[in-house]
PDB file of N, CA and C in Angstrom:
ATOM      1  N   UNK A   1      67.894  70.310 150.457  1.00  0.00           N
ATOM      2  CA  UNK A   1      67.774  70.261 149.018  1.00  0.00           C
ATOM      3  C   UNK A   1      67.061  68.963 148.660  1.00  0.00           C
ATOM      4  N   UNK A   2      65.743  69.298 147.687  1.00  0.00           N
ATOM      5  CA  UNK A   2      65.386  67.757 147.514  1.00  0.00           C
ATOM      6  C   UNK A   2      66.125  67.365 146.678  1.00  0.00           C
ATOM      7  N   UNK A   3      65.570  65.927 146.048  1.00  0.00           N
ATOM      8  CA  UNK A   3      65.909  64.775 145.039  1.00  0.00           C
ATOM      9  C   UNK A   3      65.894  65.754 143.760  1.00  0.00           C
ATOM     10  N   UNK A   4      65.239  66.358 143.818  1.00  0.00           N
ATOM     11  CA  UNK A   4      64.752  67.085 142.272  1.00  0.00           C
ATOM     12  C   UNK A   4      65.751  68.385 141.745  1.00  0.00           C
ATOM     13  N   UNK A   5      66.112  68.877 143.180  1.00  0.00           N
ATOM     14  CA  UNK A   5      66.987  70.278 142.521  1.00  0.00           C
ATOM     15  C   UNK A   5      68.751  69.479 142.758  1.00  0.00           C
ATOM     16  N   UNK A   6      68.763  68.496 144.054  1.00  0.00           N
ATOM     17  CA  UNK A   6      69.935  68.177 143.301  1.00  0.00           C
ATOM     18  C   UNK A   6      69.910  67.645 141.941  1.00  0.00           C
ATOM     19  N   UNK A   7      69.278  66.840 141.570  1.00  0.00           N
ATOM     20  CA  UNK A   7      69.630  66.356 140.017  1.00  0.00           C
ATOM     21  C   UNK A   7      69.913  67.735 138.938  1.00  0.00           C
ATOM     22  N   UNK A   8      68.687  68.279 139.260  1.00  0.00           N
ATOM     23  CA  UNK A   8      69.203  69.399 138.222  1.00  0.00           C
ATOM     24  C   UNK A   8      69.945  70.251 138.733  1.00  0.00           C
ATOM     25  N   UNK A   9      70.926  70.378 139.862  1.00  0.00           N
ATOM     26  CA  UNK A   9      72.068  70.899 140.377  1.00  0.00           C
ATOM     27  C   UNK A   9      72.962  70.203 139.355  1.00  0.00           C
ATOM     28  N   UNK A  10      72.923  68.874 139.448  1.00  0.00           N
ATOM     29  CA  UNK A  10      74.053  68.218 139.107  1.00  0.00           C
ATOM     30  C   UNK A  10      73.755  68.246 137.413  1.00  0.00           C
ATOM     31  N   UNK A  11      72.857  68.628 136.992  1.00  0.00           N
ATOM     32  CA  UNK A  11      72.946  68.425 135.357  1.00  0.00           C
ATOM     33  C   UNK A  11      72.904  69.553 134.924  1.00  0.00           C
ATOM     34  N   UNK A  12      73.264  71.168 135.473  1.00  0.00           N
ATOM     35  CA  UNK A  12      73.865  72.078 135.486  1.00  0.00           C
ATOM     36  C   UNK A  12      75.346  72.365 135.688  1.00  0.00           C
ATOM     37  N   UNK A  13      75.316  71.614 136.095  1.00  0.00           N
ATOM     38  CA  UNK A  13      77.188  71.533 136.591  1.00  0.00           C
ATOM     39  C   UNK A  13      78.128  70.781 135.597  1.00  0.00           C
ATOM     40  N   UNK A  14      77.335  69.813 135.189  1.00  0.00           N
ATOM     41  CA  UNK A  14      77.853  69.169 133.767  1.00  0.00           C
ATOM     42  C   UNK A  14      77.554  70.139 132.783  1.00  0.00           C
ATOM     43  N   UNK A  15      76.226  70.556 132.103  1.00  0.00           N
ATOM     44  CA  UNK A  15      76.486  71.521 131.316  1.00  0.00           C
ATOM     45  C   UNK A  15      77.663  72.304 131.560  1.00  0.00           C
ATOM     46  N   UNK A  16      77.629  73.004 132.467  1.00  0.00           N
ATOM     47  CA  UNK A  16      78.354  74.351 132.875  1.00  0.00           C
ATOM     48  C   UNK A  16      80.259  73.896 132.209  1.00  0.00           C
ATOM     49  N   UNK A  17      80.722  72.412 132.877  1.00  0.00           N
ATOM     50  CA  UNK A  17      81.525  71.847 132.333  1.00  0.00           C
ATOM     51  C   UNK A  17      81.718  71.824 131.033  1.00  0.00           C
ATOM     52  N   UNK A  18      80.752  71.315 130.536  1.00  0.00           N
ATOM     53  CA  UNK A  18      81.026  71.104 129.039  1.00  0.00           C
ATOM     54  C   UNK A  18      81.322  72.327 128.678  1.00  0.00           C
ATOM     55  N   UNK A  19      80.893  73.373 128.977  1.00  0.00           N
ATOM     56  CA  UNK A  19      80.830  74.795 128.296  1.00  0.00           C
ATOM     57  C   UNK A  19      82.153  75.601 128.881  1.00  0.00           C
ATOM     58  N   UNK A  20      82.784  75.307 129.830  1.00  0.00           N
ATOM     59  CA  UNK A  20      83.846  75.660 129.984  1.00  0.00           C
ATOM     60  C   UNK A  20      85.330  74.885 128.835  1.00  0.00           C
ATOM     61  N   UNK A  21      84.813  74.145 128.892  1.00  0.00           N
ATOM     62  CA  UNK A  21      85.990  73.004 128.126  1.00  0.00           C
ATOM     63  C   UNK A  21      85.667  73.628 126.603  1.00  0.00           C
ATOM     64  N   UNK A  22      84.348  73.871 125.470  1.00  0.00           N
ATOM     65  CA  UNK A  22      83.742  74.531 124.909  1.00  0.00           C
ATOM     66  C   UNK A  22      85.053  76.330 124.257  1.00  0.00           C
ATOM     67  N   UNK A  23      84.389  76.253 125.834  1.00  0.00           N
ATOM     68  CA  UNK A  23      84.882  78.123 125.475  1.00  0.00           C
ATOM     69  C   UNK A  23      86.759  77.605 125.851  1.00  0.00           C
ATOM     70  N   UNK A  24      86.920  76.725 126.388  1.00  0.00           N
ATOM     71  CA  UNK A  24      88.768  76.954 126.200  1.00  0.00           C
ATOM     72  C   UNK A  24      89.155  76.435 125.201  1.00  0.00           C
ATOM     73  N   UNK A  25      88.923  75.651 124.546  1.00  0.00           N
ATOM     74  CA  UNK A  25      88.937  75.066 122.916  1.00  0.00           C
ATOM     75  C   UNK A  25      88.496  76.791 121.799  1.00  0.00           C
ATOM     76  N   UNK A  26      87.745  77.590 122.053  1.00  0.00           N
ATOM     77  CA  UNK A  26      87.614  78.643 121.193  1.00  0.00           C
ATOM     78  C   UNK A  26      88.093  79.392 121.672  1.00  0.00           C
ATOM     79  N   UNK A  27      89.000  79.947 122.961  1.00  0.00           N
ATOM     80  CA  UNK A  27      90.209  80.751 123.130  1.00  0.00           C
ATOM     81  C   UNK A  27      91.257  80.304 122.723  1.00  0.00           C
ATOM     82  N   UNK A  28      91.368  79.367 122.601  1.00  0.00           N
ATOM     83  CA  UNK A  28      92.935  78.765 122.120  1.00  0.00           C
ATOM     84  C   UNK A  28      92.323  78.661 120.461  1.00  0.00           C
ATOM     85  N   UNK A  29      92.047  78.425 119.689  1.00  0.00           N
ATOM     86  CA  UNK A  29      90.955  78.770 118.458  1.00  0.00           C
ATOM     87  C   UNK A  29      91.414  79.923 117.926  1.00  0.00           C
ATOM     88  N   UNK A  30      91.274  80.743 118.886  1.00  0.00           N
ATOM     89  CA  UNK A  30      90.893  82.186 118.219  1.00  0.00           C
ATOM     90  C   UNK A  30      92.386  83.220 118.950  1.00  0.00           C
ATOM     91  N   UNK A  31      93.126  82.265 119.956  1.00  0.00           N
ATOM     92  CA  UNK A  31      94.602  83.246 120.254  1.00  0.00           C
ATOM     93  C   UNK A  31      95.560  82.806 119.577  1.00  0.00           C
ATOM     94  N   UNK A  32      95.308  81.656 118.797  1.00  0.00           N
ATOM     95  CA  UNK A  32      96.711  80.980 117.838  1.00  0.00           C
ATOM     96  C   UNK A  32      97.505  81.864 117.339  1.00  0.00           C
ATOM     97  N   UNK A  33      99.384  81.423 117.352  1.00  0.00           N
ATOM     98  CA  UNK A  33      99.398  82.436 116.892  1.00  0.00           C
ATOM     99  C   UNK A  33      99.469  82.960 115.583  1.00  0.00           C
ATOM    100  N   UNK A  34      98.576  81.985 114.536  1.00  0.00           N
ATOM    101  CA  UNK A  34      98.614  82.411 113.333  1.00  0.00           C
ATOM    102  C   UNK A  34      97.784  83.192 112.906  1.00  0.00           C
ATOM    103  N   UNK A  35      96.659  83.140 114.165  1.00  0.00           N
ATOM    104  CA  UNK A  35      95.047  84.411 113.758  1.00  0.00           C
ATOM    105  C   UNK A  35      95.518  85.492 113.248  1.00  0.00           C
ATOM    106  N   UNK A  36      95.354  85.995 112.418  1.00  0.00           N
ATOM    107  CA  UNK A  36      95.426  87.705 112.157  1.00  0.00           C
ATOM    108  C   UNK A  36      94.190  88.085 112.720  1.00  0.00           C
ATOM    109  N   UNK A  37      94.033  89.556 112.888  1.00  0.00           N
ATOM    110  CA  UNK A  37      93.038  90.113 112.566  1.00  0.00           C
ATOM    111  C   UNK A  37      91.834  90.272 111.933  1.00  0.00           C
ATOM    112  N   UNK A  38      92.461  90.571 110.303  1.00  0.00           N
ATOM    113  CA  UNK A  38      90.658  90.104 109.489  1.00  0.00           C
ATOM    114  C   UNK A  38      89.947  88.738 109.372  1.00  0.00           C
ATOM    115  N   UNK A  39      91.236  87.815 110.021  1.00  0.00           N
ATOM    116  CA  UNK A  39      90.487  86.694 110.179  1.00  0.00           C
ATOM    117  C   UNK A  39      89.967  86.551 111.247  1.00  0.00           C
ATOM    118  N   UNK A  40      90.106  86.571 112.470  1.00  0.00           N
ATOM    119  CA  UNK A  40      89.320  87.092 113.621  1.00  0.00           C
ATOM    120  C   UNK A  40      88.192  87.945 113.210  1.00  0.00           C
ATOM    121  N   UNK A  41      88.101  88.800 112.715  1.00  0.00           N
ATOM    122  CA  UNK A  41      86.799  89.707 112.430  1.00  0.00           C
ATOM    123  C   UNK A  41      86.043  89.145 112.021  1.00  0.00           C
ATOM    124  N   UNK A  42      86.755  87.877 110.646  1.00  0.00           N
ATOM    125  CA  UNK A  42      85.469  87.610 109.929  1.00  0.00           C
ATOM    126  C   UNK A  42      85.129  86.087 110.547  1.00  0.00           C
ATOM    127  N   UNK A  43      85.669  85.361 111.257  1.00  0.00           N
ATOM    128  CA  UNK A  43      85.173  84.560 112.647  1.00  0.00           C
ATOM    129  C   UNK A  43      84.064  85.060 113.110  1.00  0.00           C
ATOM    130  N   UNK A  44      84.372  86.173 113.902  1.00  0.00           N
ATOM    131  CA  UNK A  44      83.174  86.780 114.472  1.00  0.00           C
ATOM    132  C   UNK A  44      82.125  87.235 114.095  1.00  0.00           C
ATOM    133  N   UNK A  45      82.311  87.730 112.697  1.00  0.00           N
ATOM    134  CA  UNK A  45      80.883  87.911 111.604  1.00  0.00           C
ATOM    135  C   UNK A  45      80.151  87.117 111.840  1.00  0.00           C
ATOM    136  N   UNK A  46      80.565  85.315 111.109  1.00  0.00           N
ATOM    137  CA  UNK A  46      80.161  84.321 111.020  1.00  0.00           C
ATOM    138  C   UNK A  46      79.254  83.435 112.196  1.00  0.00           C
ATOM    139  N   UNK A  47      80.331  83.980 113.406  1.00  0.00           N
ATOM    140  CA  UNK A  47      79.075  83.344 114.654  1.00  0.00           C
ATOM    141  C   UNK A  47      77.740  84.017 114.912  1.00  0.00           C
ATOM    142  N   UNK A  48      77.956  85.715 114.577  1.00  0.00           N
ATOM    143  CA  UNK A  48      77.336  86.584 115.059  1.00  0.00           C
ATOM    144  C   UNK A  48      75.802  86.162 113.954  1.00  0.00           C
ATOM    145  N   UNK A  49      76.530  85.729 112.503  1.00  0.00           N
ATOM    146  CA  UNK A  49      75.419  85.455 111.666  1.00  0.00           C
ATOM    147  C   UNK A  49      74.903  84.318 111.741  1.00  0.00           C
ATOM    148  N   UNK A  50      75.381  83.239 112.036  1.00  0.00           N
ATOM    149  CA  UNK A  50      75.042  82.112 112.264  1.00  0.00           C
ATOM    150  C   UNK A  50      74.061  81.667 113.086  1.00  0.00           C
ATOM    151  N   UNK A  51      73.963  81.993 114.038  1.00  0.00           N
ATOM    152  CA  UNK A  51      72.408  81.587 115.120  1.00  0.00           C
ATOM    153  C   UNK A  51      71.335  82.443 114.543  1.00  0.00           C
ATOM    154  N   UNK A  52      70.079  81.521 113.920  1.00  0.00           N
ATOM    155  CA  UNK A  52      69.037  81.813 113.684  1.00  0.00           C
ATOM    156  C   UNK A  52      68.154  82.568 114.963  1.00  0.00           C
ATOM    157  N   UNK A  53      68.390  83.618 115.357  1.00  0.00           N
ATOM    158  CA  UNK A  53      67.771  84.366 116.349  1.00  0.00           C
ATOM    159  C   UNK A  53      67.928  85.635 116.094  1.00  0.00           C
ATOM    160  N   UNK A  54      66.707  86.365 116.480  1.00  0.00           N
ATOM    161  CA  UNK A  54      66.887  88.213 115.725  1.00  0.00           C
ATOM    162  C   UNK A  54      68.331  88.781 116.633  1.00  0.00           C
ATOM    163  N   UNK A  55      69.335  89.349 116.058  1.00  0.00           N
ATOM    164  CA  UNK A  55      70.371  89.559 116.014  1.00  0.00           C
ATOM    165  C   UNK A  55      71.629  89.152 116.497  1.00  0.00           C
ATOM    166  N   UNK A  56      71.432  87.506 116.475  1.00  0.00           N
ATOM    167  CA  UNK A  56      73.029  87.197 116.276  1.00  0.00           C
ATOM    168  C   UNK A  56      73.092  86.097 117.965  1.00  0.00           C
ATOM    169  N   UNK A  57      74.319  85.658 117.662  1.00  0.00           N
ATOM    170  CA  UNK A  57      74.509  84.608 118.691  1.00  0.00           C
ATOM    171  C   UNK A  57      75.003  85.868 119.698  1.00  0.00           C
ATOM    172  N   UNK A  58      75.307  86.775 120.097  1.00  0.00           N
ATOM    173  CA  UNK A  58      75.300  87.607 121.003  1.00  0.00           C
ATOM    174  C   UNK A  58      74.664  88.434 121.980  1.00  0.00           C
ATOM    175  N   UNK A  59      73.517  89.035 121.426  1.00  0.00           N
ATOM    176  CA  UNK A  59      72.318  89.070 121.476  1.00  0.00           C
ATOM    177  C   UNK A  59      71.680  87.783 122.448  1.00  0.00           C
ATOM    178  N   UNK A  60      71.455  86.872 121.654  1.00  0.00           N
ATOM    179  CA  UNK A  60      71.052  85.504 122.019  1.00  0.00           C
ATOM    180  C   UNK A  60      71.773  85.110 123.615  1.00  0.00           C
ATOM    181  N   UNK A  61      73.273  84.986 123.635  1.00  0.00           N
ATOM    182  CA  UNK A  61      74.080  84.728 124.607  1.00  0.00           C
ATOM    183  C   UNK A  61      74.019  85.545 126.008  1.00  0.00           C
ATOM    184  N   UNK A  62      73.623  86.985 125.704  1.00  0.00           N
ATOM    185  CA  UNK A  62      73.018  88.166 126.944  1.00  0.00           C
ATOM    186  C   UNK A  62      71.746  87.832 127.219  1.00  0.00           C
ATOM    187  N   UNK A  63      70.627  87.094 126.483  1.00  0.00           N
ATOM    188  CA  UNK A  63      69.327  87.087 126.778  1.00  0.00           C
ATOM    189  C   UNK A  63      69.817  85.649 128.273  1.00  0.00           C
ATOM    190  N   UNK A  64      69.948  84.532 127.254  1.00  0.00           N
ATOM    191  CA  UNK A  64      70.578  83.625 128.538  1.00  0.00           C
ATOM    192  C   UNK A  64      70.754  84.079 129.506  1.00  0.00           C
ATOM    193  N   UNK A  65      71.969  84.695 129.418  1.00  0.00           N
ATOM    194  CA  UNK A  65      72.793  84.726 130.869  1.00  0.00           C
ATOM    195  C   UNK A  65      72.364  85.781 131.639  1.00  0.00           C
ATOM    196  N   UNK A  66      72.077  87.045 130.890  1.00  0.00           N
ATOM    197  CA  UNK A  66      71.441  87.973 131.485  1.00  0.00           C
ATOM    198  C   UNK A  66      70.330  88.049 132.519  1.00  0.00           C
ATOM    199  N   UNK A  67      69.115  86.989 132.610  1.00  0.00           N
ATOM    200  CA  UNK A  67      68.197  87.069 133.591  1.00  0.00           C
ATOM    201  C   UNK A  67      68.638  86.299 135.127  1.00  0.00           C
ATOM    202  N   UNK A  68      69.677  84.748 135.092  1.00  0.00           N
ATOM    203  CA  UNK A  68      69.971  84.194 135.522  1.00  0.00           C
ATOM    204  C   UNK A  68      71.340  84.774 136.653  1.00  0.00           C
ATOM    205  N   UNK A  69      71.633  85.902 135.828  1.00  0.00           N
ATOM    206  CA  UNK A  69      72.663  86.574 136.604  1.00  0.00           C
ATOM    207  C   UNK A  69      72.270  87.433 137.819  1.00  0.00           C
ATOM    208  N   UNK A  70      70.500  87.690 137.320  1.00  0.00           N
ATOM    209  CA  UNK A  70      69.818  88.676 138.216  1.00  0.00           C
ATOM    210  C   UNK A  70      69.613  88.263 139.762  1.00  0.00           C
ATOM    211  N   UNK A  71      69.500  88.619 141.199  1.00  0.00           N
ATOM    212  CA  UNK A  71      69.255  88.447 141.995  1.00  0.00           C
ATOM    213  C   UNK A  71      67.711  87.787 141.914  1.00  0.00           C
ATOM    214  N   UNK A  72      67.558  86.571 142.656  1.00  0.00           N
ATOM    215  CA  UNK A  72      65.737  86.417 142.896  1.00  0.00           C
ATOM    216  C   UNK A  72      65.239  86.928 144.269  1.00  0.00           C
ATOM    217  N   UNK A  73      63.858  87.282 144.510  1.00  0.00           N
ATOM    218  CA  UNK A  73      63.640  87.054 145.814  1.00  0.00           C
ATOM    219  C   UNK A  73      63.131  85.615 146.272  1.00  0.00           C
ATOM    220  N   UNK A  74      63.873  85.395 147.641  1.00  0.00           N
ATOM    221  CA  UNK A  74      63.842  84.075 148.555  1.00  0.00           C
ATOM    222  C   UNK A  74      64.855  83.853 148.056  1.00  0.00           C
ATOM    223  N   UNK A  75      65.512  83.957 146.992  1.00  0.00           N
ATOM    224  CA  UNK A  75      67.080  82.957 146.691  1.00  0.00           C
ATOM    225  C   UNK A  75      68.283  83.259 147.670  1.00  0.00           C
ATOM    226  N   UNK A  76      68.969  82.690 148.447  1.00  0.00           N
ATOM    227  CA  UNK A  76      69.672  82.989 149.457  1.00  0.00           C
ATOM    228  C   UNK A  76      70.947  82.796 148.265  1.00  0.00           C
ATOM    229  N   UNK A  77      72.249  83.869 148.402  1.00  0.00           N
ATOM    230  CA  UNK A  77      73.106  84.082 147.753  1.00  0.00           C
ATOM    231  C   UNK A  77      74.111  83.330 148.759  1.00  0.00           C
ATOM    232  N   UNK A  78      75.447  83.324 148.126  1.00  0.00           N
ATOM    233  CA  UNK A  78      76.320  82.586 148.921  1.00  0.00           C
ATOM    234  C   UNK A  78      76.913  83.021 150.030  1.00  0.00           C
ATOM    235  N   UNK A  79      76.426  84.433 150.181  1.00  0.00           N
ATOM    236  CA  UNK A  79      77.364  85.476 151.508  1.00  0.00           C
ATOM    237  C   UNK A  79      75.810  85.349 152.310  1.00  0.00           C
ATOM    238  N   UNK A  80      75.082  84.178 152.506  1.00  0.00           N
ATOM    239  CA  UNK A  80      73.680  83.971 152.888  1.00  0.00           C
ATOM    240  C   UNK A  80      72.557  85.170 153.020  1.00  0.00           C
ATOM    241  N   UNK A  81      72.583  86.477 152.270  1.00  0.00           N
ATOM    242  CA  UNK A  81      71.358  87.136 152.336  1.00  0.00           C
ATOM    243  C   UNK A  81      70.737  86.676 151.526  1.00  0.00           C
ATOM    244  N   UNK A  82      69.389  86.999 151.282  1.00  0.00           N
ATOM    245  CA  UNK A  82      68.424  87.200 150.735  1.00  0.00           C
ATOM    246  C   UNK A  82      68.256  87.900 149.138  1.00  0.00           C
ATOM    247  N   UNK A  83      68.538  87.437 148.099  1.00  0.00           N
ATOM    248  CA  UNK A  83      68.380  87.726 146.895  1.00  0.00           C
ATOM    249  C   UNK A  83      69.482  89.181 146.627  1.00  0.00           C
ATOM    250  N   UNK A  84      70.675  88.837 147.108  1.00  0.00           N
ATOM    251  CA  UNK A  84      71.909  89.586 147.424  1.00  0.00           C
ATOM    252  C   UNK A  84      72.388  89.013 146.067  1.00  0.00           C
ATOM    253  N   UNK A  85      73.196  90.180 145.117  1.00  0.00           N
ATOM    254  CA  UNK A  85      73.882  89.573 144.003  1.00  0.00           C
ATOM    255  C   UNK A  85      75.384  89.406 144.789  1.00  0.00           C
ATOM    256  N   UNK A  86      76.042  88.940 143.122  1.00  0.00           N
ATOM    257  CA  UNK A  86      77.594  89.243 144.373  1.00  0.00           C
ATOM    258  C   UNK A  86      78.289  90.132 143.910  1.00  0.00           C
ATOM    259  N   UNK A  87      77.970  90.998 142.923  1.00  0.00           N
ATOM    260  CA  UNK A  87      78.607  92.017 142.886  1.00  0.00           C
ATOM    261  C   UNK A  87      78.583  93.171 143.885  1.00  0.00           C
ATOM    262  N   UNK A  88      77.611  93.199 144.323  1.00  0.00           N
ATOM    263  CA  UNK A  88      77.190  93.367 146.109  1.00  0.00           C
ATOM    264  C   UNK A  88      77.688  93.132 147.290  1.00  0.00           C
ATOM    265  N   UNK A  89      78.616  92.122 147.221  1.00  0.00           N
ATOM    266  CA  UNK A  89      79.018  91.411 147.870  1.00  0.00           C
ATOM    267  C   UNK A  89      80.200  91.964 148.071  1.00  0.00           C
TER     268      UNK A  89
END
């Protein structure tokens, strides 16, 4: 591994952190147990409307993760084949 993909190994891994800590702060957010329902719904309106992107921070959130989830070719997966997902696995 060079100099270059560890760094951005390692400044993926911090993101990735932050975004875990992120999303457990908005499960505990959103399982309180005072949430009702229509307030939950209309939570979710609000994010869904909120990101300036054609349809919604959801939308938006599958485009992300969605290509990155895909197998590459040459990318060696962790069960060491060759652009092997791991649901495959």
């Amino acid at each position: 591994m060079t100099g270059r993909t560890r760094i951005r190994l390692d400044r993926v891994r911090a993101s990735v952190g932050i975004a875990q800590l992120a999303l457990q702060q908005i499960e505990d957010d959103l399982s309180a147990d005072d949430v009702n329902a229509p307030e939950l719904a209309a939570i979710l309106r609000e994010l869904q409307e909120d990101i300036d992107v054609p349809g919604g921070l959801f939308p938006m959130l599958a485009l992300v993760i969605s290509p990155q989830a895909m197998p590459r070719p040459g990318v060696t997966g962790r069960g060491g084949g060759q652009g092997e997902s791991r649901a495959g696995s």
